[in-house]
C-alpha atoms as a PDB file:
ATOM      1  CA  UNK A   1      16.315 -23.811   4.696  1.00  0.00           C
ATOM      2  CA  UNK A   2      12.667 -23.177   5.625  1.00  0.00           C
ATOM      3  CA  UNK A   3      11.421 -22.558   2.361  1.00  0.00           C
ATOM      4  CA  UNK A   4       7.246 -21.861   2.543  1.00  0.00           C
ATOM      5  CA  UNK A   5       7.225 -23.184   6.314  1.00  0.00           C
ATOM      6  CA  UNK A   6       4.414 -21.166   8.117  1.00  0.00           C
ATOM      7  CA  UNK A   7       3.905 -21.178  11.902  1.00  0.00           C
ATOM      8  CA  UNK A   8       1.002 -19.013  13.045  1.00  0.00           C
ATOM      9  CA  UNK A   9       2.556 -18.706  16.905  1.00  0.00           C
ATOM     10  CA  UNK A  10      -0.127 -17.525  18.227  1.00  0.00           C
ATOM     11  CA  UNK A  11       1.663 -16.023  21.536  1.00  0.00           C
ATOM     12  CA  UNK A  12       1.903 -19.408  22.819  1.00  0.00           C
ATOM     13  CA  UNK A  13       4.487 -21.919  23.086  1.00  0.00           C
ATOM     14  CA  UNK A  14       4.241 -25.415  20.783  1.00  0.00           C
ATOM     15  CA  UNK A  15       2.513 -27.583  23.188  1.00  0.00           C
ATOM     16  CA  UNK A  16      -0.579 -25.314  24.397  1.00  0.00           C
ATOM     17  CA  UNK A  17      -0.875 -24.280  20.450  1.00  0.00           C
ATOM     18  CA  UNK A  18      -1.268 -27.335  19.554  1.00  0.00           C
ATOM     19  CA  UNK A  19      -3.741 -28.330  22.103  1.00  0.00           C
ATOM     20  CA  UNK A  20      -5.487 -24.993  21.419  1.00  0.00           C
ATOM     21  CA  UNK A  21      -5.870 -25.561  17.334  1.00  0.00           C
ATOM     22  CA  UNK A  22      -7.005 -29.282  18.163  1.00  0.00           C
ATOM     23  CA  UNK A  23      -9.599 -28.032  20.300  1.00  0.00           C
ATOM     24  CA  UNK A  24     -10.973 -25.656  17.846  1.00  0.00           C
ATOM     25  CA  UNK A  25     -11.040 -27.957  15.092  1.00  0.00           C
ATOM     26  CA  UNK A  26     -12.914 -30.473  17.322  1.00  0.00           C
ATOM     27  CA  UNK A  27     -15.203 -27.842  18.205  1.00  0.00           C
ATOM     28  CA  UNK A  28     -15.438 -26.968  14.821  1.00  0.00           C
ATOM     29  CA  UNK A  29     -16.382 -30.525  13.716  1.00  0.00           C
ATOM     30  CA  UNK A  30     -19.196 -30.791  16.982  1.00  0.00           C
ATOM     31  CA  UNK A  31     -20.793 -27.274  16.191  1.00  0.00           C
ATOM     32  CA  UNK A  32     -20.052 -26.969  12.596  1.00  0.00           C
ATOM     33  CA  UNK A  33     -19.706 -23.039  13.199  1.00  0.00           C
ATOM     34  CA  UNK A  34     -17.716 -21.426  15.789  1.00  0.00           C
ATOM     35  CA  UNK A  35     -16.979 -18.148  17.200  1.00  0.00           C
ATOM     36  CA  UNK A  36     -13.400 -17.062  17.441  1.00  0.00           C
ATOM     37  CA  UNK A  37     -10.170 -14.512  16.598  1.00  0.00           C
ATOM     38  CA  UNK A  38      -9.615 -13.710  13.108  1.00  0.00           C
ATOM     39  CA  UNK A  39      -6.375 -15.011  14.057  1.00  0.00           C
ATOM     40  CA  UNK A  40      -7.279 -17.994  15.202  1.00  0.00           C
ATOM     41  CA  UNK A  41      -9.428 -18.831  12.458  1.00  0.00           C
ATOM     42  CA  UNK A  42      -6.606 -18.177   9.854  1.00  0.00           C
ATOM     43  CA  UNK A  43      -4.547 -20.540  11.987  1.00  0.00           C
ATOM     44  CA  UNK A  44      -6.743 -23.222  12.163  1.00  0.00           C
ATOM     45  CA  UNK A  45      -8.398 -23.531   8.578  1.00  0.00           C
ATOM     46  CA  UNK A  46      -5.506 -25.225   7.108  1.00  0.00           C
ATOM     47  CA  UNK A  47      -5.419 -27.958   9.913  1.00  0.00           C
ATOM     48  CA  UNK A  48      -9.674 -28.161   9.470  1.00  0.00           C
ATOM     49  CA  UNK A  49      -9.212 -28.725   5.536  1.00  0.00           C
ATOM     50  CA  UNK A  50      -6.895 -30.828   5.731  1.00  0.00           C
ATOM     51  CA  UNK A  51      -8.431 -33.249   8.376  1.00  0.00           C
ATOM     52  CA  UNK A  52     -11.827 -33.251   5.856  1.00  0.00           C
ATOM     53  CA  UNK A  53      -8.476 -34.275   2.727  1.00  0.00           C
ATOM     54  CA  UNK A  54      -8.020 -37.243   5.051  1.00  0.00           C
ATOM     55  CA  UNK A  55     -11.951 -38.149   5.745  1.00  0.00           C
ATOM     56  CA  UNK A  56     -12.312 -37.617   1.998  1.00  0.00           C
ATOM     57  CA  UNK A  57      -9.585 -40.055   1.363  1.00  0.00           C
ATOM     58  CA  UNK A  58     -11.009 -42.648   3.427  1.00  0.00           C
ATOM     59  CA  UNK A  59     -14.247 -42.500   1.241  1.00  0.00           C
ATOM     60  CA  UNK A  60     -12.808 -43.210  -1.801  1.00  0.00           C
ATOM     61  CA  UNK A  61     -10.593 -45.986  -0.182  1.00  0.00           C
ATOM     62  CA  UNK A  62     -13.983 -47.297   1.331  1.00  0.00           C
ATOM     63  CA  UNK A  63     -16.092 -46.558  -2.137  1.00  0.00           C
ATOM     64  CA  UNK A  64     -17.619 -49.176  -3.691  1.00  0.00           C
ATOM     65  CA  UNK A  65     -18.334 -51.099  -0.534  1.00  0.00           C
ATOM     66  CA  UNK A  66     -21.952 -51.902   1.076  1.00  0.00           C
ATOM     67  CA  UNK A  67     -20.327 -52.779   4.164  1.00  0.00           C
ATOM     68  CA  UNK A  68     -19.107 -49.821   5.698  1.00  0.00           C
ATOM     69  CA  UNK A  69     -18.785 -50.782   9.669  1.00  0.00           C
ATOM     70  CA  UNK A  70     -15.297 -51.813   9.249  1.00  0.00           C
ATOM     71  CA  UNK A  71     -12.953 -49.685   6.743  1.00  0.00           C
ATOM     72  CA  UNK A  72     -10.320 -50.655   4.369  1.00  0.00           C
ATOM     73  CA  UNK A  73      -6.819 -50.437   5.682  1.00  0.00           C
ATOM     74  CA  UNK A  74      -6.409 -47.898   3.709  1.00  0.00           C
ATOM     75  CA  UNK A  75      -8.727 -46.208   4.833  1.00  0.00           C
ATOM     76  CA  UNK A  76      -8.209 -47.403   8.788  1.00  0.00           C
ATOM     77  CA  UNK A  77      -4.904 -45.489   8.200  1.00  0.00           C
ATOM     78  CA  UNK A  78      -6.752 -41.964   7.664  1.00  0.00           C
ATOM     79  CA  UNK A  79      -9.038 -42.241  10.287  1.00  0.00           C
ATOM     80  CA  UNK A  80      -6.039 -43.079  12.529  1.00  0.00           C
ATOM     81  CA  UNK A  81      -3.883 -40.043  11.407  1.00  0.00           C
ATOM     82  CA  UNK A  82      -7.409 -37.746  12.159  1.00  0.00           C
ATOM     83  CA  UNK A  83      -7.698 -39.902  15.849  1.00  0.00           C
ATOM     84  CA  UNK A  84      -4.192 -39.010  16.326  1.00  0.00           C
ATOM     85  CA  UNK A  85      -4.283 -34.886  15.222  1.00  0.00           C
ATOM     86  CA  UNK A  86      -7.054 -34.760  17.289  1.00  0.00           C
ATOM     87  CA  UNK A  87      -6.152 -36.262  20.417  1.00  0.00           C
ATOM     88  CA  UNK A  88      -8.113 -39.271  20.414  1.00  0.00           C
ATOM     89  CA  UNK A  89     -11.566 -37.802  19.974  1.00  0.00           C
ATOM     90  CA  UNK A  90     -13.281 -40.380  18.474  1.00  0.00           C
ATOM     91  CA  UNK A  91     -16.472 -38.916  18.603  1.00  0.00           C
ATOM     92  CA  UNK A  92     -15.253 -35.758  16.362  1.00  0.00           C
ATOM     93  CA  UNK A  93     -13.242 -38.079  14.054  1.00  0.00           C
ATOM     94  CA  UNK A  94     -16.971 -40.107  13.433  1.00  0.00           C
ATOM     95  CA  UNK A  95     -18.754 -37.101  13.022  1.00  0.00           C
ATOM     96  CA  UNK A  96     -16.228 -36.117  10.326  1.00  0.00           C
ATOM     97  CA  UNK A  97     -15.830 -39.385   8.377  1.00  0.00           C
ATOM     98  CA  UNK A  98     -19.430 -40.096   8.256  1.00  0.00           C
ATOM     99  CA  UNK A  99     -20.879 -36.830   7.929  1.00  0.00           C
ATOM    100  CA  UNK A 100     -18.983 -33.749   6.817  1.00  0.00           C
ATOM    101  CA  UNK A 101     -17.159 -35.346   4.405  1.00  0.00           C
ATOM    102  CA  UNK A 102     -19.475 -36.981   2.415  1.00  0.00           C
ATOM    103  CA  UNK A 103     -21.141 -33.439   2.230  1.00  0.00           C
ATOM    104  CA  UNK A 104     -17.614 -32.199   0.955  1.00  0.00           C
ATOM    105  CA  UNK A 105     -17.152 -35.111  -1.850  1.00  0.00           C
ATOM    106  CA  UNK A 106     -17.663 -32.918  -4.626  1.00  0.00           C
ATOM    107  CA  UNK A 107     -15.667 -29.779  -3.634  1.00  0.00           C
ATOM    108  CA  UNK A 108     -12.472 -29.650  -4.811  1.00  0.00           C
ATOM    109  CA  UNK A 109     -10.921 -27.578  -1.867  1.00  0.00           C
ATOM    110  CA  UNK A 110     -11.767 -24.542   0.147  1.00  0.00           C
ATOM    111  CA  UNK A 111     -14.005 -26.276   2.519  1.00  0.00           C
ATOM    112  CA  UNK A 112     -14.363 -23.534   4.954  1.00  0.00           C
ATOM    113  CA  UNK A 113     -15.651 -20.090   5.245  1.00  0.00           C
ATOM    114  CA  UNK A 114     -14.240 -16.816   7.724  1.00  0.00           C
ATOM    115  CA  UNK A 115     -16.262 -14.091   8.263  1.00  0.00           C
ATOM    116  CA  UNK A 116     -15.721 -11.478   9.877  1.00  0.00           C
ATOM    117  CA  UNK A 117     -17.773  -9.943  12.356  1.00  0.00           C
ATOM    118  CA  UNK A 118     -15.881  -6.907  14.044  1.00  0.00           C
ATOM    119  CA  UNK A 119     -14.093  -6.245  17.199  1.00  0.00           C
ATOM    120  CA  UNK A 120     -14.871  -7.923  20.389  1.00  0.00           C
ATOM    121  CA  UNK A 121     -16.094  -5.624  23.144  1.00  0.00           C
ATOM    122  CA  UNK A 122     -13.548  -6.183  26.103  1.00  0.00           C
ATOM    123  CA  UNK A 123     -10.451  -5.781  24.434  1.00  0.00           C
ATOM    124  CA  UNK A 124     -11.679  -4.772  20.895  1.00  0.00           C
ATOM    125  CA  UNK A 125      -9.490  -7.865  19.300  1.00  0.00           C
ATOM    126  CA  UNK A 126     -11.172  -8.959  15.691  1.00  0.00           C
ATOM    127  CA  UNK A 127     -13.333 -11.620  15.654  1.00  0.00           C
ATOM    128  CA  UNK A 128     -14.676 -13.440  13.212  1.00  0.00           C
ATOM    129  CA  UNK A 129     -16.979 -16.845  12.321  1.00  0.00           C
ATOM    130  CA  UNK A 130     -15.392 -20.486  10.702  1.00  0.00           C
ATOM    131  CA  UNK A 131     -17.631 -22.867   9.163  1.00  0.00           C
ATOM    132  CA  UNK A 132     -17.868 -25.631   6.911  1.00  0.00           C
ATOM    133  CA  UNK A 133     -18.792 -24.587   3.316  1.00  0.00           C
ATOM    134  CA  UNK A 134     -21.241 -27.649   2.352  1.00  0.00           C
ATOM    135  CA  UNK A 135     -22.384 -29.102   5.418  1.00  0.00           C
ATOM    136  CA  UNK A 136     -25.995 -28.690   6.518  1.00  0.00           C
ATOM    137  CA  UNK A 137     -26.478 -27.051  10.048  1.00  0.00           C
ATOM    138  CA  UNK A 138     -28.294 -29.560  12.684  1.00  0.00           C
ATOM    139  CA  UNK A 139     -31.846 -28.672  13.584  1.00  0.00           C
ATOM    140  CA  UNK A 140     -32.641 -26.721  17.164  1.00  0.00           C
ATOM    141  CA  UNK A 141     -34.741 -28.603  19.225  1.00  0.00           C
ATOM    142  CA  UNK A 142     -36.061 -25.478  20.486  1.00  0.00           C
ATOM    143  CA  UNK A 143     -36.884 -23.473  17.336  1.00  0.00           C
ATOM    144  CA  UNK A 144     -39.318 -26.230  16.592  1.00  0.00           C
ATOM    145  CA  UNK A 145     -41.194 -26.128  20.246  1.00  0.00           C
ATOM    146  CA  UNK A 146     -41.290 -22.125  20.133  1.00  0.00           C
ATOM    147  CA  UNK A 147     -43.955 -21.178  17.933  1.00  0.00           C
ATOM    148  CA  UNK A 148     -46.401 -23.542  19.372  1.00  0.00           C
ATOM    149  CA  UNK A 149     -45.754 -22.175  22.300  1.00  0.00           C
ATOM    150  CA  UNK A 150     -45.776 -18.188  21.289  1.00  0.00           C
ATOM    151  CA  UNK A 151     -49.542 -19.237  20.035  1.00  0.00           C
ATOM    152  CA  UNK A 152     -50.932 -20.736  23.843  1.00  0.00           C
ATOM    153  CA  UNK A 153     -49.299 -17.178  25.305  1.00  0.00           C
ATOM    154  CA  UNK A 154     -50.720 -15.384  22.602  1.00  0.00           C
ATOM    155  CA  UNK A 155     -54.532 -17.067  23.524  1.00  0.00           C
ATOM    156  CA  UNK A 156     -54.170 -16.647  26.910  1.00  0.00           C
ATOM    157  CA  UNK A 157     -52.693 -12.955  27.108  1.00  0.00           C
ATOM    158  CA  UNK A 158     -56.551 -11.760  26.754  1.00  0.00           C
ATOM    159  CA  UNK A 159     -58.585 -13.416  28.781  1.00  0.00           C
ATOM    160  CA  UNK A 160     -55.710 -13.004  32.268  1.00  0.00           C
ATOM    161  CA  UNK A 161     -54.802  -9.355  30.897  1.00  0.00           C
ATOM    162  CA  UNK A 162     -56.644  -7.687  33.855  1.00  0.00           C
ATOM    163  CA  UNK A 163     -55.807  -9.609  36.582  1.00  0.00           C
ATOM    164  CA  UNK A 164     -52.350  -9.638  35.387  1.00  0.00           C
ATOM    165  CA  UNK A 165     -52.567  -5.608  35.460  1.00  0.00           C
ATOM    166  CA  UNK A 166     -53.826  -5.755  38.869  1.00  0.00           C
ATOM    167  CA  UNK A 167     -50.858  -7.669  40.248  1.00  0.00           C
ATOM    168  CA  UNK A 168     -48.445  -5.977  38.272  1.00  0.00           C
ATOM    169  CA  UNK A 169     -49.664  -2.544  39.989  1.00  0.00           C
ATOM    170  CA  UNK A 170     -49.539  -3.828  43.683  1.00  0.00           C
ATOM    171  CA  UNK A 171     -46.639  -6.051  43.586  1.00  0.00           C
ATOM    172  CA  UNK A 172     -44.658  -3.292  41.696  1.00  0.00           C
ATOM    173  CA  UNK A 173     -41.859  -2.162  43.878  1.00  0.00           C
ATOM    174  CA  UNK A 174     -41.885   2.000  45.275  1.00  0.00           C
ATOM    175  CA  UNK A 175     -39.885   3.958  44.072  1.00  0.00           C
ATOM    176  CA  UNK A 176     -36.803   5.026  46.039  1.00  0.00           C
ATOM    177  CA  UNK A 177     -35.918   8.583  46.408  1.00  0.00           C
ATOM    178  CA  UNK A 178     -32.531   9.506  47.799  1.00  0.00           C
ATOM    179  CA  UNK A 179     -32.449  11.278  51.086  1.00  0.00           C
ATOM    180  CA  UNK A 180     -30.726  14.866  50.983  1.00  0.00           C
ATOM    181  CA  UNK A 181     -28.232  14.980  52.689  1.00  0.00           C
ATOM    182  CA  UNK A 182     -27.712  17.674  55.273  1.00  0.00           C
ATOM    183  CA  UNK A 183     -25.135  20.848  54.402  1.00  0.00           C
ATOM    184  CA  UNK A 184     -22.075  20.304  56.518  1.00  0.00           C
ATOM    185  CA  UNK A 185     -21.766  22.662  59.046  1.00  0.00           C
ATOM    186  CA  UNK A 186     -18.225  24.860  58.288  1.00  0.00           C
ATOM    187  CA  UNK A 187     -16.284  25.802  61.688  1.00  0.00           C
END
């Protein structure tokens, strides 16, 4: 009996959905937000929640300690089952012990958010956004660097205005006008 066994197949066979979900939930992990098919989302929040179950696990096998480089075995053993669901991407598996879970420690469950943001323009399929509830977004570098820089343009824009004109109006390409074309003669 199969009794409350769910497979979202995902028109693809075991192997490349696997590889597929793993990929989004490591991309999910790096970029804390992604883009994707309502679909897909549905398919891979359960596998996202429950690798942040395993990173919360391994913080309260680890509480209590100052020492945190090396982990409990106990919680060695989650951070292995996350390095094995995610094929071996360390780096992701880091970024969720040490990060997004400690973010998550006082939510009981529902750790992630869809929304939905409407039909995609080449083959209208419904897409929608999955993110972590709790976890703060990381910083743009260049959101900081812009509105220095929108304040030097905005100086200089005045004093260069005519010059700029000038160039603008003799560097500015003709217009092309279509040739008509002649009437064909009938026989």
């Amino acid at each position: 009996m199969r009794h409350r066994l769910k497979t979202t197949k995902l028109q693809r066979r075991p192997a490349h959905r696997k590889a597929l979900l793993s990929n989004l939930i490591v991309s999910l992990i790096e970029h804390r937000r992604i883009r994707t098919t309502v679909a897909k989302a549905k398919a891979v929040r359960p596998l996202a929640e429950k690798m942040l179950t395993l990173g919360k696990k391994a913080l309260v096998a680890n509480e209590g300690r100052s020492d945190l480089t090396n982990d409990t075995p106990k919680a060695l053993h989650y951070r292995r089952l996350a390095i094995a669901k995610l094929d071996n991407n360390v780096k992701a598996v880091r970024i969720l012990f040490s990060e997004i879970a400690p973010a998550h420690k006082d939510r009981a469950g529902g750790y992630t958010r869809i929304t939905k943001l409407g039909q995609r323009r080449s083959d209208a399929a419904p897409m929608a956004y999955i993110e972590w509830m709790d976890t703060p977004k990381p910083l743009k570098v260049f959101e900081a660097a812009a509105p220095a820089e929108a304040e030097v343009v905005a100086e200089e824009a005045p004093a260069s205005a005519p010059a700029a004109e000038e160039a603008a109006s003799d560097a500015a390409p003709k217009k092309r006008t279509r040739k008509a074309k002649a009437p064909k003669a009938e026989e």
